[in-house]
Protein backbone atom coordinates (compact mmCIF):
# COMPACT_ATOMS: atom_id res chain seq x y z
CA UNK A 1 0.00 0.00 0.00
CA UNK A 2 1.68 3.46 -1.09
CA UNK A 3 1.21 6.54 1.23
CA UNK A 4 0.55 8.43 -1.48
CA UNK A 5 -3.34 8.03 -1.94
CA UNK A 6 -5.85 10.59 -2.45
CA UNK A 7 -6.88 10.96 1.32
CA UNK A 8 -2.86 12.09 2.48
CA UNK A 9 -2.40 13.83 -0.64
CA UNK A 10 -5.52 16.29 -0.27
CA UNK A 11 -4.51 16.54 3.48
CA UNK A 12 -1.33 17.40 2.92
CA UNK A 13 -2.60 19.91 0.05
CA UNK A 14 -5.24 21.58 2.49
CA UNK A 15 -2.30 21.95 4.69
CA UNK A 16 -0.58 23.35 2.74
CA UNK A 17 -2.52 26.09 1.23
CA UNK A 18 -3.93 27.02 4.27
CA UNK A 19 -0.74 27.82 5.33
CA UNK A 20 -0.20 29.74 2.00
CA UNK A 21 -2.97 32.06 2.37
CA UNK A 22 -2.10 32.52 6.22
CA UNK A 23 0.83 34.13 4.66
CA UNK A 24 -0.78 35.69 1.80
CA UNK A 25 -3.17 37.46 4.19
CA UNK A 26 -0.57 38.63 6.68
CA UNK A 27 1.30 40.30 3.53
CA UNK A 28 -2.22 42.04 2.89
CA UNK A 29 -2.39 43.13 6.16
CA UNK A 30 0.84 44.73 6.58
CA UNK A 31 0.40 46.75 3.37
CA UNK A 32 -3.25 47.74 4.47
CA UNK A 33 -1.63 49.19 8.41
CA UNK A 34 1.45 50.73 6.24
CA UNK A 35 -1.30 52.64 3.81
CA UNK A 36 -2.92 53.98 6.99
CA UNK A 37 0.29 54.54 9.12
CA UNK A 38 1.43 57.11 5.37
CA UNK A 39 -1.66 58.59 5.43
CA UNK A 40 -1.72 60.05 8.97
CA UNK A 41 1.50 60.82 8.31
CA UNK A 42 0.77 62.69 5.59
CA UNK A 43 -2.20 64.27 7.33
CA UNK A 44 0.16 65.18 10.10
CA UNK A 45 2.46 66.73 7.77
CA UNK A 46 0.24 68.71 5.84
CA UNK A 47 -1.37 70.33 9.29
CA UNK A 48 2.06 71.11 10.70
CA UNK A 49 2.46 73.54 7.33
């Protein structure tokens, strides 16, 4: 019997690409706070003129 049949392979698969878009989705993140951390900074500049 090989360990490769379809039950470990789509386990392994699930695993796998929930762990991708874990990743994906912290990247997202990240890039949303660092839009809103410019923009108040930006804000902030603009009022201190």
């Amino acid at each position: 019997m090989s360990r490769n049949n379809e039950r470990n392979i789509k386990k392994h698969n699930d695993k796998l690409h929930k762990a991708q878009d874990k990743v994906k989705q912290a990247v997202l993140l990240r890039k949303e706070k660092l839009k809103q951390i410019t923009k108040k900074f930006n804000e902030d500049k603009a009022s201190e003129e």
